[in-house]
N, C-alpha and C. Protein backbone atom coordinates (compact mmCIF):
# COMPACT_ATOMS: atom_id res chain seq x y z
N UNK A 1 -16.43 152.99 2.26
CA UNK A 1 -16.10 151.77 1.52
C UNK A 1 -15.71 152.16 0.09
N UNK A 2 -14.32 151.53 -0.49
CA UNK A 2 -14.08 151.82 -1.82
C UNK A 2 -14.90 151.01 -3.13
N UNK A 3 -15.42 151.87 -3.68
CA UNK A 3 -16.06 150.88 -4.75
C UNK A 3 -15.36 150.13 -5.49
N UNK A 4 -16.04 149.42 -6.03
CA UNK A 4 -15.40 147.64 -6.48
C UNK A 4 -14.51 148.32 -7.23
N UNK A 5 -15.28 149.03 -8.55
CA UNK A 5 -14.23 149.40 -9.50
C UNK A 5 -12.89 150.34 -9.16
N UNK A 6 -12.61 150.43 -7.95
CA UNK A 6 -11.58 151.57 -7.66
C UNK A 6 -10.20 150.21 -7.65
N UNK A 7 -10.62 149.11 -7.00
CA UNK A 7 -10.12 148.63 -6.59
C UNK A 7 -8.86 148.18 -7.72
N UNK A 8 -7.29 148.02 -7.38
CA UNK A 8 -6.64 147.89 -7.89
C UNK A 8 -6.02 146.47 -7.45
N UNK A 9 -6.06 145.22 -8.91
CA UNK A 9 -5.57 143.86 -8.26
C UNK A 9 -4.50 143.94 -8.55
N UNK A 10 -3.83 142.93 -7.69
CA UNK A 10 -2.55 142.18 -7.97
C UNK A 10 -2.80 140.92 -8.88
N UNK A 11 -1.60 141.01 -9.60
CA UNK A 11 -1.34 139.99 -10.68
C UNK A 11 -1.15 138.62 -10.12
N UNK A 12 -1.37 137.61 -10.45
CA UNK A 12 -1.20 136.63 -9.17
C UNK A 12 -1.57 135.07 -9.92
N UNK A 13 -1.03 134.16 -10.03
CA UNK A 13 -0.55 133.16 -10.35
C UNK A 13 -1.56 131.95 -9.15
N UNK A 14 -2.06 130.50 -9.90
CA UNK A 14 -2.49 129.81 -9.09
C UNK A 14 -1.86 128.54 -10.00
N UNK A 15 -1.70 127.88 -8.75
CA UNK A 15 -1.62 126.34 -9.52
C UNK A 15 -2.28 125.02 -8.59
N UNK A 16 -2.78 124.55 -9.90
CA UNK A 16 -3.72 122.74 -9.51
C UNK A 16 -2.62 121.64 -10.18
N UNK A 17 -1.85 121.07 -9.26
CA UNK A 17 -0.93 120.26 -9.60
C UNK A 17 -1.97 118.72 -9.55
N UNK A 18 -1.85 118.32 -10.99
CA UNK A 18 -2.37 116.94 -10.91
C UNK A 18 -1.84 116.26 -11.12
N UNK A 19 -2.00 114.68 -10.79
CA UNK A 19 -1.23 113.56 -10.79
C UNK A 19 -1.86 112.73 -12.01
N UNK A 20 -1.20 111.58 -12.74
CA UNK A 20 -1.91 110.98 -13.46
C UNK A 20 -3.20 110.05 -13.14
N UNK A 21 -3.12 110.32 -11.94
CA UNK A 21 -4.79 109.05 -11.09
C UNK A 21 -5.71 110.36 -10.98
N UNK A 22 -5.71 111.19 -11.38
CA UNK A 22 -6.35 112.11 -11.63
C UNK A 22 -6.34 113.31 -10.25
N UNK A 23 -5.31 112.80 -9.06
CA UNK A 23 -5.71 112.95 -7.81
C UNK A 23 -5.09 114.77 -7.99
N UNK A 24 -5.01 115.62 -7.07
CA UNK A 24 -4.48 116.84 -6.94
C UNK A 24 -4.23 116.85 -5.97
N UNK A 25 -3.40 118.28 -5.73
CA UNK A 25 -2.24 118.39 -4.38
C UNK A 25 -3.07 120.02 -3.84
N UNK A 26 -3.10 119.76 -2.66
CA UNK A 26 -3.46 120.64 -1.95
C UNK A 26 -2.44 120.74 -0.51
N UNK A 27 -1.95 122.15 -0.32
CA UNK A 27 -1.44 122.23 0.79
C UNK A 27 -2.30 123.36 1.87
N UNK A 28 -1.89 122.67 3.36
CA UNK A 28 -2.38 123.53 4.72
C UNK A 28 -1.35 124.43 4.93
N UNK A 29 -2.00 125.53 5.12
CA UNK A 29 -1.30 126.67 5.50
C UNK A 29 -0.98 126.62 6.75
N UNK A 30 0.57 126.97 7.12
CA UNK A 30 1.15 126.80 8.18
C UNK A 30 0.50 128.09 9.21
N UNK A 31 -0.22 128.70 8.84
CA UNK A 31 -0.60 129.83 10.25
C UNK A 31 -1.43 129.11 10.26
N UNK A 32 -2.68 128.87 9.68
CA UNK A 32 -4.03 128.52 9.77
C UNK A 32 -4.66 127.06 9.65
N UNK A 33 -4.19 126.13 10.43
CA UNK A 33 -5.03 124.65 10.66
C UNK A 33 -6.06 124.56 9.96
N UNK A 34 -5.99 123.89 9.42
CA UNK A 34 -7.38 123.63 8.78
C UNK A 34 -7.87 123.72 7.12
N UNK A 35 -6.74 125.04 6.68
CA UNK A 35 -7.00 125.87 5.43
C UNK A 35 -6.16 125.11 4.77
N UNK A 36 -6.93 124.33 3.73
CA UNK A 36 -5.97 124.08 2.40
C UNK A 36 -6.22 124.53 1.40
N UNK A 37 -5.43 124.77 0.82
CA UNK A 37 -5.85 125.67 -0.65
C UNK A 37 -4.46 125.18 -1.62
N UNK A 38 -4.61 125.68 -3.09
CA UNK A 38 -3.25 125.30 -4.04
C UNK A 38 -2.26 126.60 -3.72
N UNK A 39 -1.39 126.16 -4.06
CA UNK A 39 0.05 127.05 -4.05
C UNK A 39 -0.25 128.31 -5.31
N UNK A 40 -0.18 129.63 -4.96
CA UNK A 40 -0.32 130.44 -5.63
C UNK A 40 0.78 132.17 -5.00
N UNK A 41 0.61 132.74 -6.30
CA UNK A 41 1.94 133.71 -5.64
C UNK A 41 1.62 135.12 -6.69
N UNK A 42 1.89 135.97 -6.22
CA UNK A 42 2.26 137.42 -7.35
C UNK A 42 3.01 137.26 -8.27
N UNK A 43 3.00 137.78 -9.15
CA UNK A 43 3.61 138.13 -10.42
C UNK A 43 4.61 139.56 -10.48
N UNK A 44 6.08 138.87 -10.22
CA UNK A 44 6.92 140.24 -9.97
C UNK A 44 7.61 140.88 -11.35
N UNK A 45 7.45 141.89 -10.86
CA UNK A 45 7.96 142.99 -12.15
C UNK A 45 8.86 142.28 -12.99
N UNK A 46 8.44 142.36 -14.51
CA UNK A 46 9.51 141.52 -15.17
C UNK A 46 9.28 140.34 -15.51
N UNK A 47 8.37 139.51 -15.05
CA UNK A 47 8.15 138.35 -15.08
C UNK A 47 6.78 138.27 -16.04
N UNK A 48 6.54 137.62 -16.64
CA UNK A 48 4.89 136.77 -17.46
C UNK A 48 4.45 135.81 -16.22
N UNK A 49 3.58 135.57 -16.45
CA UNK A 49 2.68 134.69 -15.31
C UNK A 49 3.28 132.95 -15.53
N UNK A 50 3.61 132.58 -16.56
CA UNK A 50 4.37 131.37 -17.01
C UNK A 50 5.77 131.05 -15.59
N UNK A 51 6.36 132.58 -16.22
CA UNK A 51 7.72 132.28 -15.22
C UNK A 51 7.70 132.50 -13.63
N UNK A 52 6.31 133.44 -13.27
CA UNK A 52 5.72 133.72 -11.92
C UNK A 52 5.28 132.10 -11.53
N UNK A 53 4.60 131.33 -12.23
CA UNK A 53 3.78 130.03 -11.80
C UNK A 53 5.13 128.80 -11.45
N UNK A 54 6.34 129.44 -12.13
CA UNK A 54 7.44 127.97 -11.69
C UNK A 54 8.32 128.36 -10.53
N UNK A 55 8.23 130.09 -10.40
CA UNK A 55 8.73 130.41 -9.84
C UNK A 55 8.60 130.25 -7.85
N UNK A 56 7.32 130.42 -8.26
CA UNK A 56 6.20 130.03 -6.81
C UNK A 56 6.07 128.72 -6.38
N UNK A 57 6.28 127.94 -7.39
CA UNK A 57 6.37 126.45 -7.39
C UNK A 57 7.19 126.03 -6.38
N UNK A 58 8.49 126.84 -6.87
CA UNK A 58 10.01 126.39 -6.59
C UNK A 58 9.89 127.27 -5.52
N UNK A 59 9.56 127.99 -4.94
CA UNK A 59 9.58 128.65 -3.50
C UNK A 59 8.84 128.22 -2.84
N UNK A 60 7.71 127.76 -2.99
CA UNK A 60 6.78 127.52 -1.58
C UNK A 60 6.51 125.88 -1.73
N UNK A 61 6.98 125.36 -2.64
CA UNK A 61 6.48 123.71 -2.57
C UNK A 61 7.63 122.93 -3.08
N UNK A 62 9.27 123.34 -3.75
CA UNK A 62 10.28 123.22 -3.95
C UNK A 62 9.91 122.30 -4.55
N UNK A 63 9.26 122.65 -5.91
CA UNK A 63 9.07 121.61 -7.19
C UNK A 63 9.70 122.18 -8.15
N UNK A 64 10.92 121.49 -9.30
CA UNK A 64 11.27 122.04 -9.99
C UNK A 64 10.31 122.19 -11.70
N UNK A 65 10.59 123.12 -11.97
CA UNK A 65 10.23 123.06 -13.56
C UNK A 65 9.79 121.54 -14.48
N UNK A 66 10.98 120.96 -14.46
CA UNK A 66 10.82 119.97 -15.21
C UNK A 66 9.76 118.52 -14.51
N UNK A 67 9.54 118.52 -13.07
CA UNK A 67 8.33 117.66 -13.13
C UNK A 67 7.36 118.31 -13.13
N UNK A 68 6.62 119.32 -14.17
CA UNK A 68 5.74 119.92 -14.34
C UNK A 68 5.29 119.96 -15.50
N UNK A 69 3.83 119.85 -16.74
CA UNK A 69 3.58 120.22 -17.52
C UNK A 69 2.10 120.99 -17.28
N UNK A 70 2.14 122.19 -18.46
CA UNK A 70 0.97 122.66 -18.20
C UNK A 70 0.16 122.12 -19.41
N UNK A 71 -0.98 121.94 -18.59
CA UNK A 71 -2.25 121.40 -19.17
C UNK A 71 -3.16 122.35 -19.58
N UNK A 72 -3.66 123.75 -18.50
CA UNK A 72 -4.58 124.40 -19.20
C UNK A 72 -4.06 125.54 -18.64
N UNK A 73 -5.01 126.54 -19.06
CA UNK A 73 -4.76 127.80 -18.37
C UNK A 73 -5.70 128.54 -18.51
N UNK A 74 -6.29 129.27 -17.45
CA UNK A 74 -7.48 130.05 -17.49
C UNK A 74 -7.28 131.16 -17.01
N UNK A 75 -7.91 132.57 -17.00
CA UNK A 75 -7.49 133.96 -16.92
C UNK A 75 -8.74 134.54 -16.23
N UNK A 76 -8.63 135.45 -15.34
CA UNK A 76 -9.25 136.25 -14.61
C UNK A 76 -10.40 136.21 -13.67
N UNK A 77 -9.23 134.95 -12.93
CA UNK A 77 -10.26 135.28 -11.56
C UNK A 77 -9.67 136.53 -10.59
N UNK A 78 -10.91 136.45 -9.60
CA UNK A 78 -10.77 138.17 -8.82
C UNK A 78 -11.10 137.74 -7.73
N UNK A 79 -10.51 138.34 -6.80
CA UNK A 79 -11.14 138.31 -5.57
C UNK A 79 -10.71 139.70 -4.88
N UNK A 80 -11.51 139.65 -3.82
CA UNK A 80 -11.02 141.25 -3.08
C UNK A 80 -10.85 140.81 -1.52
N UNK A 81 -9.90 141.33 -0.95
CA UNK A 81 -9.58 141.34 0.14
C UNK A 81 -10.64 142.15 1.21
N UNK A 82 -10.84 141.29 2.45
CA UNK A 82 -12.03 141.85 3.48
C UNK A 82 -11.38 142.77 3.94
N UNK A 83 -12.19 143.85 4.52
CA UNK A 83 -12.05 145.08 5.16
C UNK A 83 -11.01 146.04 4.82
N UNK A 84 -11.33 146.32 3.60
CA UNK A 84 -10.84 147.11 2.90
C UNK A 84 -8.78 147.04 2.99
N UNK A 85 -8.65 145.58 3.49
CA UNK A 85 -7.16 145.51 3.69
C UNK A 85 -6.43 145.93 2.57
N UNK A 86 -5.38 146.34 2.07
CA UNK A 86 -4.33 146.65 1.29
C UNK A 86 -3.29 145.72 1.37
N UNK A 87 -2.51 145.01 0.36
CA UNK A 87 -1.27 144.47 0.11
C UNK A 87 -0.46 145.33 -0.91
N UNK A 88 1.02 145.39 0.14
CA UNK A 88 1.64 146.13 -0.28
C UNK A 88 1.39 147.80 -0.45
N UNK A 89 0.53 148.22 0.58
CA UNK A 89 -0.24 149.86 0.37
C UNK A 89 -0.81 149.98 -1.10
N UNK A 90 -1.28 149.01 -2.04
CA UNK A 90 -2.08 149.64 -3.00
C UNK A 90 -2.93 148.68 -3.53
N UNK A 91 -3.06 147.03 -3.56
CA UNK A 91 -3.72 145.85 -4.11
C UNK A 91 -4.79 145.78 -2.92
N UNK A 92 -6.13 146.36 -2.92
CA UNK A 92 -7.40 145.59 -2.49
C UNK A 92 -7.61 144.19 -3.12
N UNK A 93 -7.10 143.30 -3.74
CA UNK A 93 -7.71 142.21 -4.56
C UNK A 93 -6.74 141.40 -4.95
N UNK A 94 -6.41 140.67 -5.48
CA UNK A 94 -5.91 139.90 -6.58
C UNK A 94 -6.67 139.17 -7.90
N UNK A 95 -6.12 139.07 -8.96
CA UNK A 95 -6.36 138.84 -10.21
C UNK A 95 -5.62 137.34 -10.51
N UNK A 96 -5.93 136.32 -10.58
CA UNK A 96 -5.37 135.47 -10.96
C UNK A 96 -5.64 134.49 -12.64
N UNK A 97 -4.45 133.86 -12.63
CA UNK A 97 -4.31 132.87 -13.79
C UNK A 97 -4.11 131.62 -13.00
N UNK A 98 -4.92 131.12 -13.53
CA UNK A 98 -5.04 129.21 -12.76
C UNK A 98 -4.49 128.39 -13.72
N UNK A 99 -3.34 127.40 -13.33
CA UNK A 99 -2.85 126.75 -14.13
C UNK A 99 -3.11 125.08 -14.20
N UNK A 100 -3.37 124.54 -14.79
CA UNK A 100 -3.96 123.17 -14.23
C UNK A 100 -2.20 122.37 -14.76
N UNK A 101 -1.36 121.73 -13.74
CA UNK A 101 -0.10 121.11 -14.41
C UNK A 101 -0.17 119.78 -14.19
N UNK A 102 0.10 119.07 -15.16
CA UNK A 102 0.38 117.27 -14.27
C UNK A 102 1.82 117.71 -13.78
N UNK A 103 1.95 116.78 -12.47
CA UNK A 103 2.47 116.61 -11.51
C UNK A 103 3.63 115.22 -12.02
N UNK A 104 4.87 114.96 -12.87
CA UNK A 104 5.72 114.24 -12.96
C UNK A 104 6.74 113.72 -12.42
N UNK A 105 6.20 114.18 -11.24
CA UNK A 105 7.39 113.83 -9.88
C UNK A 105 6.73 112.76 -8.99
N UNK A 106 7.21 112.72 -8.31
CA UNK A 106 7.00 111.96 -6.82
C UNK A 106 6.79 112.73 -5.31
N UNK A 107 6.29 112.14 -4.53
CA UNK A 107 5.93 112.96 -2.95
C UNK A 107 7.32 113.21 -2.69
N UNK A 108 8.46 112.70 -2.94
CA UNK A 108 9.96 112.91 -2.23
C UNK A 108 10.16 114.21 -3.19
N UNK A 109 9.68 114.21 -4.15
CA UNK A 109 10.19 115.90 -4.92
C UNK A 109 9.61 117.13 -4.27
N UNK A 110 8.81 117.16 -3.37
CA UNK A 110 8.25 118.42 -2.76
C UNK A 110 9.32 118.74 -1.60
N UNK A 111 9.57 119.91 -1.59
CA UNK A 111 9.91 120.52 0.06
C UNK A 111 9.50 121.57 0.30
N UNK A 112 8.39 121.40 1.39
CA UNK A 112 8.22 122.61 2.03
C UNK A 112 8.59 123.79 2.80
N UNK A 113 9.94 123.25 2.72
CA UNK A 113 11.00 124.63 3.48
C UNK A 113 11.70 125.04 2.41
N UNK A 114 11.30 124.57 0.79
CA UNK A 114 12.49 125.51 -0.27
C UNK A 114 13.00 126.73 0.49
N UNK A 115 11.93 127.85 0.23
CA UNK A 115 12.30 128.96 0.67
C UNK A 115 11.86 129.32 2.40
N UNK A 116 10.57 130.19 2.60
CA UNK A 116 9.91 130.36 3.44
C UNK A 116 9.26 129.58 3.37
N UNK A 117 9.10 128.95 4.49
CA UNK A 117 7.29 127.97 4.89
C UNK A 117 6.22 128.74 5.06
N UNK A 118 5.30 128.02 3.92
CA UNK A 118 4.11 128.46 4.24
C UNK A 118 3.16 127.66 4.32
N UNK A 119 3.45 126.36 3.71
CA UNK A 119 2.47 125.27 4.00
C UNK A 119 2.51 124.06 5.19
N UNK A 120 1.79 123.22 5.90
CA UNK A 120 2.38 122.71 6.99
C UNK A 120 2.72 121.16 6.77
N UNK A 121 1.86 120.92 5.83
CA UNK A 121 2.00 119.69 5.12
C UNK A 121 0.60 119.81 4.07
N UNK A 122 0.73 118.56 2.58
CA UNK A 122 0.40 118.61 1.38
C UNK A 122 -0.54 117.24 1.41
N UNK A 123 -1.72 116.97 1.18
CA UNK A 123 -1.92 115.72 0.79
C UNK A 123 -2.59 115.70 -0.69
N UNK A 124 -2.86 114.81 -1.50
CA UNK A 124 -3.25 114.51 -3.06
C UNK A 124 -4.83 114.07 -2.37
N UNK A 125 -5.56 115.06 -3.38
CA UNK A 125 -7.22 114.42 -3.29
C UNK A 125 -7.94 114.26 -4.49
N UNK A 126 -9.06 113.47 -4.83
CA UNK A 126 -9.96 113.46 -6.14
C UNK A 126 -10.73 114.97 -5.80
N UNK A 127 -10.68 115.69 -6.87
CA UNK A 127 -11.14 117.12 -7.11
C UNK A 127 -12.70 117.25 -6.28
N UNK A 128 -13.46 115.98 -6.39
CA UNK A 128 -14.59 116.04 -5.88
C UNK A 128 -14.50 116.08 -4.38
N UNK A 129 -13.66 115.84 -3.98
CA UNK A 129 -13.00 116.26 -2.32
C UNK A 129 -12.43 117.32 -1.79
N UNK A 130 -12.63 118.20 -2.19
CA UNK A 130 -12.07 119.65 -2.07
C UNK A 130 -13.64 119.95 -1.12
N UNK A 131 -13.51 120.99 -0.22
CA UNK A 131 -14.39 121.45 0.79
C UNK A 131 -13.94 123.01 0.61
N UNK A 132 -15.14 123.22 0.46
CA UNK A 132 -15.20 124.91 0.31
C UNK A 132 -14.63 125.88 1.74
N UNK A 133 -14.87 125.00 2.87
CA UNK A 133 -15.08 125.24 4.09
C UNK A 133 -13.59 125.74 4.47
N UNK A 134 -12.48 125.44 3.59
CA UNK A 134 -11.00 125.17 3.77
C UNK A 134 -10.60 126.09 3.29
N UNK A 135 -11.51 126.77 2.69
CA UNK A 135 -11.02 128.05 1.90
C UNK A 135 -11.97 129.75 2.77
N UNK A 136 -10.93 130.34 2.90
CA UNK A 136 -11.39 131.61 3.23
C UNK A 136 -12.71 132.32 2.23
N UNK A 137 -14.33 132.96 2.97
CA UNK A 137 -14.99 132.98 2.57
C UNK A 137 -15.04 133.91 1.43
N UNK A 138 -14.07 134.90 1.17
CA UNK A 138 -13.79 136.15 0.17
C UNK A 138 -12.99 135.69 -0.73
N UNK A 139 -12.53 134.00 -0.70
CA UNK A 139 -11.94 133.40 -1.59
C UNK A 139 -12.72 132.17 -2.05
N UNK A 140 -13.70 132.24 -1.60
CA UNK A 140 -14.85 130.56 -2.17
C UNK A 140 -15.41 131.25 -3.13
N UNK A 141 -15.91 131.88 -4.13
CA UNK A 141 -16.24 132.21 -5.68
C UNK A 141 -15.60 132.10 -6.59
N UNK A 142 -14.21 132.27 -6.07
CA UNK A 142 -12.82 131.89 -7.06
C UNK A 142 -12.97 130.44 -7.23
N UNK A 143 -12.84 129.81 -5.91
CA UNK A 143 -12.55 128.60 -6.03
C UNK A 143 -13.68 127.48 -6.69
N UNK A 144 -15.01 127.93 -5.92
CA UNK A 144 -16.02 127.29 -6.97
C UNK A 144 -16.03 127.27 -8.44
N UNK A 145 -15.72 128.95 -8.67
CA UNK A 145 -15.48 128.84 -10.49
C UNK A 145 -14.28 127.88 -10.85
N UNK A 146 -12.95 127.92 -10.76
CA UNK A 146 -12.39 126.96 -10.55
C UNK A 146 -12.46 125.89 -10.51
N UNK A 147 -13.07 125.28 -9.64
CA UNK A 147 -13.53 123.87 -9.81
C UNK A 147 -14.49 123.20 -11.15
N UNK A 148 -14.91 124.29 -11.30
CA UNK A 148 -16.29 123.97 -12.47
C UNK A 148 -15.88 123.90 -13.95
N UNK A 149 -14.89 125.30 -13.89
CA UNK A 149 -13.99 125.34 -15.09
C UNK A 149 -12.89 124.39 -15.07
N UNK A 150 -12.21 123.90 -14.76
CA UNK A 150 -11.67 122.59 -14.21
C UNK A 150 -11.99 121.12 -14.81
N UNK A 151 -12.65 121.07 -13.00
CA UNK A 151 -13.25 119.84 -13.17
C UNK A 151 -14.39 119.77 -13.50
N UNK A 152 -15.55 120.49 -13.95
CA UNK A 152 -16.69 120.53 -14.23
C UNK A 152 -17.56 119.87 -12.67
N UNK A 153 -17.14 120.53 -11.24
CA UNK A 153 -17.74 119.95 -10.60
C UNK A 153 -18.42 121.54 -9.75
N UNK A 154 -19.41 121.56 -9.29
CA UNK A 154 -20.21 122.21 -8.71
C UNK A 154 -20.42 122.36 -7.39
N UNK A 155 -19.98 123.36 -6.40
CA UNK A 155 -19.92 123.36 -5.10
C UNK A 155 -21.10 124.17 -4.93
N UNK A 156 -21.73 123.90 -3.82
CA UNK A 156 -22.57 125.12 -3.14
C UNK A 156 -21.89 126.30 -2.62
């Protein structure tokens, strides 16, 4: 087993798209029934995490720039990938920046086939409705902190 500290993350971008009713957007991942989580992506060479977060936007949820503002931004969550998997032959982990954006669009501004599909469909929830259970278990510490730093709400 590689120790924690060997481990090398990927740079990696998250976003909590909120609406003005305070509601948020969560999408199901098209392999996995069940799993919703926010739209999040790597940070490619060249890029700041700013232009990685619109960029991911506009590929996996085909939201443009301009119905977007960012609200907050928080730095260094971690997670590590189970069984010693590798992305890309060298990232055990990812490192993310969580972006909290209001959402200035409408449900007709999303498409989930911009680029590649990865989500199967999106619904808007009050933050206190998020289920840990929806999230992969090597990814629920992220997401609890998240929520807390956030919304100030507390998951088991």
């Amino acid at each position: 087993m590689i120790p924690a500290e060997a481990i090398v993350y990927r740079p990696n971008v998250a976003a909590i798209l909120q609406r003005a009713n305070g509601d948020i957007f969560v999408a199901e991942r098209i392999n996995i029934p069940g799993a919703w989580q926010f739209p999040q992506g790597g940070i490619d060479e060249g890029e700041d995490a700013e232009q990685a977060l619109f960029r991911e936007l506009a590929e996996e949820i085909g939201v443009k720039r301009e119905l977007l503002e960012i609200v907050q931004r928080r730095d260094g969550y971690r997670y590590a990938f189970t069984k010693g998997r590798l992305k890309y032959g060298i990232y055990g982990g990812q490192e993310q920046a969580y972006f909290l954006c209001r959402f200035l669009g409408e449900d007709q501004d999303f498409d989930l086939d911009a680029t590649h599909r990865e989500f199967a469909s999106f619904k808007w929830i009050k933050p206190s409705e998020f289920q840990m259970d929806w999230v992969p278990k090597f990814k629920r510490h992220v997401y609890r902190q998240v929520m807390l730093d956030f919304f100030g709400i507390e998951f088991e």
